[in-house]
N, C-alpha and C. Protein backbone atom coordinates (compact mmCIF):
# COMPACT_ATOMS: atom_id res chain seq x y z
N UNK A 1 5.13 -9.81 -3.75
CA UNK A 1 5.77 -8.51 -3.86
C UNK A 1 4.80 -7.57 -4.58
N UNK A 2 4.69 -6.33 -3.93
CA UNK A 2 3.77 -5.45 -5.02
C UNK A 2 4.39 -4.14 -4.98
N UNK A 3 4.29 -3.58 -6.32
CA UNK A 3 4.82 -2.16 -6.24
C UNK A 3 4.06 -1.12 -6.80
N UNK A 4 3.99 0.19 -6.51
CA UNK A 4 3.04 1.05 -6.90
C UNK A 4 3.70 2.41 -7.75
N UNK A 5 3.34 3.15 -8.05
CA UNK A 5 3.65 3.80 -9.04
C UNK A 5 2.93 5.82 -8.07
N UNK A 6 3.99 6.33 -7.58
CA UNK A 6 2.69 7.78 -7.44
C UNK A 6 3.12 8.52 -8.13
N UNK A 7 2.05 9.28 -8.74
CA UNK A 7 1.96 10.59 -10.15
C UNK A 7 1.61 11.29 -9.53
N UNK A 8 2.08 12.76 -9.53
CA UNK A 8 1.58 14.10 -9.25
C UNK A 8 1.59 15.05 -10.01
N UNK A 9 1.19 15.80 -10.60
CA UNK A 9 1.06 16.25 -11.79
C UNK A 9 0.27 17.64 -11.28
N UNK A 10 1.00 18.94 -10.79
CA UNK A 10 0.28 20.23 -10.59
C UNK A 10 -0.20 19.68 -8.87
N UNK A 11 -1.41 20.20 -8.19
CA UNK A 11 -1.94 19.83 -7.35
C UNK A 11 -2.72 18.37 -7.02
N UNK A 12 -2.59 17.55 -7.93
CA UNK A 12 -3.38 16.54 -8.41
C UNK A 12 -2.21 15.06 -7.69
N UNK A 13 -3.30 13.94 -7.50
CA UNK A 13 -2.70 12.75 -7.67
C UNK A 13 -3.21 11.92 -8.17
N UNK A 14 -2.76 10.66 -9.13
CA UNK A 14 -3.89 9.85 -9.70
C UNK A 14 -3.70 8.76 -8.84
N UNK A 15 -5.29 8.20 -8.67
CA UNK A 15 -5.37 7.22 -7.46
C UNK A 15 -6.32 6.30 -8.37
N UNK A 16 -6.32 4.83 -7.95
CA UNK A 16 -7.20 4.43 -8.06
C UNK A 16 -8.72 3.43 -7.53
N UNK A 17 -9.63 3.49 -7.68
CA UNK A 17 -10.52 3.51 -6.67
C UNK A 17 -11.04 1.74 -7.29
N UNK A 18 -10.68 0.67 -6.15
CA UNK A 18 -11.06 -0.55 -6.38
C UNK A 18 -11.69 -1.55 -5.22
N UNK A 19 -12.23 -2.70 -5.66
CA UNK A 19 -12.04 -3.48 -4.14
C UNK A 19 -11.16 -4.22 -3.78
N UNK A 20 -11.25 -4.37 -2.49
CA UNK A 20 -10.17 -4.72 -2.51
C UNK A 20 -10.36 -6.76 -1.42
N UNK A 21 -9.90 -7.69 -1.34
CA UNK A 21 -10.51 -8.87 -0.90
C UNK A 21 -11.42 -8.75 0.32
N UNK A 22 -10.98 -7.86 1.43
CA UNK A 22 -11.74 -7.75 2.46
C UNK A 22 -13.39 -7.29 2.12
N UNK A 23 -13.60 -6.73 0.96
CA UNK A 23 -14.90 -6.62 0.88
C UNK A 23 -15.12 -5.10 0.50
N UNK A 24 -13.56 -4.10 0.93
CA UNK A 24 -13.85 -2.64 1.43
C UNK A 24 -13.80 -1.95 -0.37
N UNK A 25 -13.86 -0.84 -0.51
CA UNK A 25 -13.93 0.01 -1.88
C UNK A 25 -12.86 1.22 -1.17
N UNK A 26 -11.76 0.77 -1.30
CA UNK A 26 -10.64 1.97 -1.13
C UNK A 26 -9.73 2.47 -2.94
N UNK A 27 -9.08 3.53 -2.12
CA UNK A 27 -8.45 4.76 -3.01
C UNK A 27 -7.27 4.54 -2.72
N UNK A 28 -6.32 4.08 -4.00
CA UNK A 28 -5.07 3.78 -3.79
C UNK A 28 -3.92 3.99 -5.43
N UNK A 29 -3.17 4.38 -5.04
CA UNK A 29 -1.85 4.72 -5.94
C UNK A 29 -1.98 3.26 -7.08
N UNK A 30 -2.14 3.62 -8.18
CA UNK A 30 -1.85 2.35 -9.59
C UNK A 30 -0.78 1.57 -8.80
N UNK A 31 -1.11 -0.01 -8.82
CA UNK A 31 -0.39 -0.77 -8.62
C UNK A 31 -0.36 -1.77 -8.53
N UNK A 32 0.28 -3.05 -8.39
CA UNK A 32 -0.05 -4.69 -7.94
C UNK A 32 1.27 -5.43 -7.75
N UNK A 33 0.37 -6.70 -7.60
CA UNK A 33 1.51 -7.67 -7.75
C UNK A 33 2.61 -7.87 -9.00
N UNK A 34 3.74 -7.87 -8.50
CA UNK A 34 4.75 -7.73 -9.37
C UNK A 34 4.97 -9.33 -10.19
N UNK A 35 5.07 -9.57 -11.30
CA UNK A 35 5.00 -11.33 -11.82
C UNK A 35 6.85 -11.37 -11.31
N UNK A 36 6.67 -12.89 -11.16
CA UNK A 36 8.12 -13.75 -11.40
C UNK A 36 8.92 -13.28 -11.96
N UNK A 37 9.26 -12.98 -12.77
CA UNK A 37 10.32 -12.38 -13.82
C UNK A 37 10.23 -11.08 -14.21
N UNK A 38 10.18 -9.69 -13.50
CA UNK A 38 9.92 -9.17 -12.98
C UNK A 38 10.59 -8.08 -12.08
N UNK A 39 11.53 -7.22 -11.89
CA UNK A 39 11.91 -6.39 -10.90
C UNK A 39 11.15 -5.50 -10.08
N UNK A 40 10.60 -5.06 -9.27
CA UNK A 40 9.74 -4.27 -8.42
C UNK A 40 9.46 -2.99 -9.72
N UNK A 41 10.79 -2.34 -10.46
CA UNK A 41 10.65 -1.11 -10.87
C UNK A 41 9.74 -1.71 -12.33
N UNK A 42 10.27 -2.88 -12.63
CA UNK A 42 9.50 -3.52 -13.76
C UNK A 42 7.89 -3.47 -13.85
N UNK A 43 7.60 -4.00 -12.39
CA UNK A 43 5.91 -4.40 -11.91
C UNK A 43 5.43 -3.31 -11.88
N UNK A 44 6.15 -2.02 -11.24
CA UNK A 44 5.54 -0.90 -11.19
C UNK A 44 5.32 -0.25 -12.46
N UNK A 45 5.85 -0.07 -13.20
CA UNK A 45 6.09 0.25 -14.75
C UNK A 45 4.76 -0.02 -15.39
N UNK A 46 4.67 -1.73 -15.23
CA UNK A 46 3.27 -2.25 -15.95
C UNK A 46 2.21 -2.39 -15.29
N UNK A 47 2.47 -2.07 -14.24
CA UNK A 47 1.21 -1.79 -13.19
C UNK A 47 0.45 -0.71 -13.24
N UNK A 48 1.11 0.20 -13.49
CA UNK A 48 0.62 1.74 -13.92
C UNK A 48 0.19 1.59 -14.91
N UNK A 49 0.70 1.04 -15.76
CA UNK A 49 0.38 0.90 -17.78
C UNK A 49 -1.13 -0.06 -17.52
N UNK A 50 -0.95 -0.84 -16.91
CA UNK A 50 -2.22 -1.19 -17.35
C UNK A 50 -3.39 -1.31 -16.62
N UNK A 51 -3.25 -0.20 -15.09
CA UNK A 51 -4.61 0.59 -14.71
C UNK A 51 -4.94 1.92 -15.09
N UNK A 52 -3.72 2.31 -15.79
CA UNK A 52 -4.11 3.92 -16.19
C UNK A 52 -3.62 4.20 -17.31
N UNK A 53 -3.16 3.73 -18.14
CA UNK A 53 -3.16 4.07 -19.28
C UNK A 53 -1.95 5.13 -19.91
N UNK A 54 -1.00 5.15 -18.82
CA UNK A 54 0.04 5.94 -18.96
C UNK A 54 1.26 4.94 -18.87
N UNK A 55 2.46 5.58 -19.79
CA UNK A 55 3.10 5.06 -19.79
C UNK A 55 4.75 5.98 -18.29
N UNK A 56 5.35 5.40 -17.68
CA UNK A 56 5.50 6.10 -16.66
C UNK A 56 6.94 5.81 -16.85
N UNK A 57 7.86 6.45 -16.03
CA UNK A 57 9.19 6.27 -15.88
C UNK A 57 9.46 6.72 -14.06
N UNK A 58 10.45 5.69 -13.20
CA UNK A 58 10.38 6.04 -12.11
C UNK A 58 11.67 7.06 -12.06
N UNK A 59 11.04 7.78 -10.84
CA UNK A 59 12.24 8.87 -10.59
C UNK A 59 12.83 8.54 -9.30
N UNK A 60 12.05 7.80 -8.05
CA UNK A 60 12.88 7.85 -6.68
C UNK A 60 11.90 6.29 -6.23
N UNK A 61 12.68 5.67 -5.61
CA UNK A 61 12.21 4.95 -4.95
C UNK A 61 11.62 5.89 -3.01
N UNK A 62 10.57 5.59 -3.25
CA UNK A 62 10.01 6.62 -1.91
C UNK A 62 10.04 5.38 -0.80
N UNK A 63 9.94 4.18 -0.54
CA UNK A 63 9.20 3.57 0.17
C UNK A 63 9.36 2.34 0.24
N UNK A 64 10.14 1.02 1.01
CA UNK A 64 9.82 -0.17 0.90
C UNK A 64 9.96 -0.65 1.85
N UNK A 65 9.08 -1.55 2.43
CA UNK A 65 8.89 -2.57 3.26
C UNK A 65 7.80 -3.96 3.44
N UNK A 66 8.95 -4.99 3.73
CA UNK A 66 8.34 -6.03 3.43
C UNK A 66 7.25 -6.41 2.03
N UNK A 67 8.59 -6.19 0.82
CA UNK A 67 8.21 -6.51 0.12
C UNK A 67 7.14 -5.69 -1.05
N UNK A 68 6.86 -4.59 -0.09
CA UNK A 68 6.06 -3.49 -1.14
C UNK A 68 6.67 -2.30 -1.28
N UNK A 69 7.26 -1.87 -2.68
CA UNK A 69 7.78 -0.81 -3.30
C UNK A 69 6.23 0.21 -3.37
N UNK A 70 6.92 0.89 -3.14
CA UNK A 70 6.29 2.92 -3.74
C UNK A 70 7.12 3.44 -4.56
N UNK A 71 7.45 3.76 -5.59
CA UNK A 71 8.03 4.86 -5.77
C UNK A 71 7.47 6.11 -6.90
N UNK A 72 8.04 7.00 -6.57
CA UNK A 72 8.02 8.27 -7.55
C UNK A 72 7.82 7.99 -8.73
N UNK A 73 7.10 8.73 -9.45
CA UNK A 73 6.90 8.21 -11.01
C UNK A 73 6.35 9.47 -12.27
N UNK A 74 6.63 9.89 -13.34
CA UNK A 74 6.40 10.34 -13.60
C UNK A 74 5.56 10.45 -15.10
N UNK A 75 4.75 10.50 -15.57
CA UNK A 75 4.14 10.17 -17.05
C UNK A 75 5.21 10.68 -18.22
N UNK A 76 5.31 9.96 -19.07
CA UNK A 76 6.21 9.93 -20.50
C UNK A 76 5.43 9.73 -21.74
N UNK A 77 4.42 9.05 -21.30
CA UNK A 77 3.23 9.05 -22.38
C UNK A 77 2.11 8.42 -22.36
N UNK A 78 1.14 8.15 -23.31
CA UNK A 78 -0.23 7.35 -23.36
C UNK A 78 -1.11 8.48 -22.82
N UNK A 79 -2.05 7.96 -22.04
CA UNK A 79 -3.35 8.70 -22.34
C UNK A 79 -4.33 7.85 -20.40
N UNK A 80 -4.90 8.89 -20.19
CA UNK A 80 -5.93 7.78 -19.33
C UNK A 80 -7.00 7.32 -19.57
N UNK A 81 -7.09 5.99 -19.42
CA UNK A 81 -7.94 5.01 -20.01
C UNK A 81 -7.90 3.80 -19.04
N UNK A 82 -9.06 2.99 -18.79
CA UNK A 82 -9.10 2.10 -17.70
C UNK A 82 -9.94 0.90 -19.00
N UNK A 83 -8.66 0.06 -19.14
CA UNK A 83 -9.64 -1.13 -20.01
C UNK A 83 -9.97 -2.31 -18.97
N UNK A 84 -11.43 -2.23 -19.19
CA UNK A 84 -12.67 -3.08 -18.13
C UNK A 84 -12.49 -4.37 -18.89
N UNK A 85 -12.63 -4.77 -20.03
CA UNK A 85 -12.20 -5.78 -20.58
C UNK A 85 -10.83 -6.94 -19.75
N UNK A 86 -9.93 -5.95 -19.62
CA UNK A 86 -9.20 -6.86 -18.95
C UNK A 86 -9.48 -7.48 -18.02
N UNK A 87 -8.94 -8.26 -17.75
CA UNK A 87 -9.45 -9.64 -16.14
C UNK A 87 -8.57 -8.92 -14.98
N UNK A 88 -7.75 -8.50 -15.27
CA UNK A 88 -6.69 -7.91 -13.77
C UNK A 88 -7.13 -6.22 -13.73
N UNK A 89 -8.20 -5.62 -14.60
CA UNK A 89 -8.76 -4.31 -13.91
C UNK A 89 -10.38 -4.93 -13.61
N UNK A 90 -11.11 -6.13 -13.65
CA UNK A 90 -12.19 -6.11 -13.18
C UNK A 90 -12.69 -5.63 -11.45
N UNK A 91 -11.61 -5.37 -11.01
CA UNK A 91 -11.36 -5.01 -9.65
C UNK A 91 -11.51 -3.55 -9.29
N UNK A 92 -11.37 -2.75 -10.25
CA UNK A 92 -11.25 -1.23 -10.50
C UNK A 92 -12.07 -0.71 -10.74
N UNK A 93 -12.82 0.10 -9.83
CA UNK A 93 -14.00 0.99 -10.21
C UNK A 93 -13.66 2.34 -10.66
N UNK A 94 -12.73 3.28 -10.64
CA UNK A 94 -12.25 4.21 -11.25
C UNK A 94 -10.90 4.80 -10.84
N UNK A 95 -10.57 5.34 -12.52
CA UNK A 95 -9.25 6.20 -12.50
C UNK A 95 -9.59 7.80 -12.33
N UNK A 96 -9.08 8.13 -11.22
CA UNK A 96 -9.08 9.80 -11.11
C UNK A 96 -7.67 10.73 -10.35
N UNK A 97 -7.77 11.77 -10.87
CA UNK A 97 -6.91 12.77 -10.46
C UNK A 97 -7.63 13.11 -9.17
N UNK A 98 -6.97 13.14 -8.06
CA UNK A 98 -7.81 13.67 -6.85
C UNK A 98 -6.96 14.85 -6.58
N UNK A 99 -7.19 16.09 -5.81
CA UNK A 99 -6.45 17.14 -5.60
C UNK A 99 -6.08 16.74 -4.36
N UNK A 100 -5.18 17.27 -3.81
CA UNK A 100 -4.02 16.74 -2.65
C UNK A 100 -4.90 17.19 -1.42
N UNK A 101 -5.62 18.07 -1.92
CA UNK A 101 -5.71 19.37 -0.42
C UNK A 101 -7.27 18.38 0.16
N UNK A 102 -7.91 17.10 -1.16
CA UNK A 102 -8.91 16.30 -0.53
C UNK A 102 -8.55 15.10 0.36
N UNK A 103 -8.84 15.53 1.73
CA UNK A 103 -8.38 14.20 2.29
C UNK A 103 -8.91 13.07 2.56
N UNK A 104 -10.21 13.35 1.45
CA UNK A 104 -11.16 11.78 1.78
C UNK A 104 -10.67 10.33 1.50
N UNK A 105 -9.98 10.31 0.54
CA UNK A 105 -9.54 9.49 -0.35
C UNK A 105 -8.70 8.57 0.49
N UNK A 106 -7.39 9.60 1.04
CA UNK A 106 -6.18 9.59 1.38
C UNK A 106 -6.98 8.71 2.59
N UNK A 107 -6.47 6.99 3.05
CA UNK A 107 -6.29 6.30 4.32
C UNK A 107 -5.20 5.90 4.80
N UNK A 108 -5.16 5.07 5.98
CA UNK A 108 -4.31 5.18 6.50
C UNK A 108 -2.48 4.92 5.54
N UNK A 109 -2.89 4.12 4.92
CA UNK A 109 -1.98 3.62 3.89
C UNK A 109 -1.30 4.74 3.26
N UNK A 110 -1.89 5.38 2.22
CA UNK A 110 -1.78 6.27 1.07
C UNK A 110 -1.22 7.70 1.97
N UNK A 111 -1.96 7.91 2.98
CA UNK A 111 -1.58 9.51 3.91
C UNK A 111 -0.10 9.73 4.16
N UNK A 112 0.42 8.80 4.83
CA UNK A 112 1.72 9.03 4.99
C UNK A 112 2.05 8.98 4.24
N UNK A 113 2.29 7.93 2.95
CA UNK A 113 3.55 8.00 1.85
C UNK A 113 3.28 9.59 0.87
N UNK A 114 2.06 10.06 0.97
CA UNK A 114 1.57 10.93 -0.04
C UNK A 114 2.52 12.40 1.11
N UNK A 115 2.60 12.49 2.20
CA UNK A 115 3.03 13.46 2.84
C UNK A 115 4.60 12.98 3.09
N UNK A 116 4.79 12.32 2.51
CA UNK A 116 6.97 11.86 3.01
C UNK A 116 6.58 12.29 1.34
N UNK A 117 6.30 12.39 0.71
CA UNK A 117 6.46 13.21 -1.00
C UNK A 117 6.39 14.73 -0.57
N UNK A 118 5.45 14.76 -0.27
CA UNK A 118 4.89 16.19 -0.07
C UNK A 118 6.51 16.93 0.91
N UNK A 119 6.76 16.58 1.74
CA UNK A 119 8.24 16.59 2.84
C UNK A 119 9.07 16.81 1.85
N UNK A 120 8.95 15.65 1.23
CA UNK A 120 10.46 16.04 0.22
C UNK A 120 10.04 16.97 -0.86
N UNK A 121 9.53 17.72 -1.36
CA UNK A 121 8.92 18.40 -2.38
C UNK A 121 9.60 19.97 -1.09
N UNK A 122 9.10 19.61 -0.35
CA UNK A 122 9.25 20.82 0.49
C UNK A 122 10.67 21.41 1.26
N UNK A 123 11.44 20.54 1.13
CA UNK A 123 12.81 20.10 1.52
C UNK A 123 13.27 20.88 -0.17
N UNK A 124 13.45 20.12 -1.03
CA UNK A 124 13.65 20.52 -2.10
C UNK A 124 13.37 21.93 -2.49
N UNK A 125 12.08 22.32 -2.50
CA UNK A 125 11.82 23.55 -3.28
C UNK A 125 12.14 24.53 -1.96
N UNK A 126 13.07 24.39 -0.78
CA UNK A 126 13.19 25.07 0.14
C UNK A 126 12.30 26.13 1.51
């Protein structure tokens, strides 16, 4: 099970840039495998906390299938910071704010869920 955490904050999203087993160096929303004991909103919580350094609270579940949560998330506190020390960020080559309007980042994965936010943002603010 893995769940991810997306922050938006102004024009910005924080992504993070790792490898991933196939070999590739992709750009993807704070997140992982969720442990045993554990709720999806739980994994996501400390998944965020401990690739970025923020402490987060979810607001919407955006997204699940087969087993992988997305949801909405918003910062409550801490700071960004990527500790390399740890064994579960040796995988992580960087934490950044990317602006929305860059679509390099954004693959096939990340594009849609980042635009069903963007939809509802737009739905909402009318």
């Amino acid at each position: 099970m893995i769940a991810q955490g997306i922050i938006v904050q102004g024009n910005s999203v924080l992504m993070v840039k790792l490898y991933v087993q196939r070999g590739n160096i992709v750009w993807n929303f704070p997140g992982g495998g969720v442990e045993e004991n554990e709720t999806p909103e739980q994994g996501c919580v400390s998944e965020v906390k401990e690739e970025t350094g923020y402490d987060v609270q979810i607001t919407k579940l955006l997204h699940e299938k087969n087993y992988n949560y997305t949801y909405l998330t918003e910062i409550i506190g801490g700071e960004l910071f990527l500790d390399r020390e740890k064994e579960y960020n040796q995988d992580i080559l960087e934490t950044a704010w990317i602006d929305l309007s860059n679509s390099y980042p954004f693959d096939s994965f990340t594009k849609p869920l980042l635009q069903r936010y963007l939809n509802e943002i737009e739905v909402k603010n009318g």
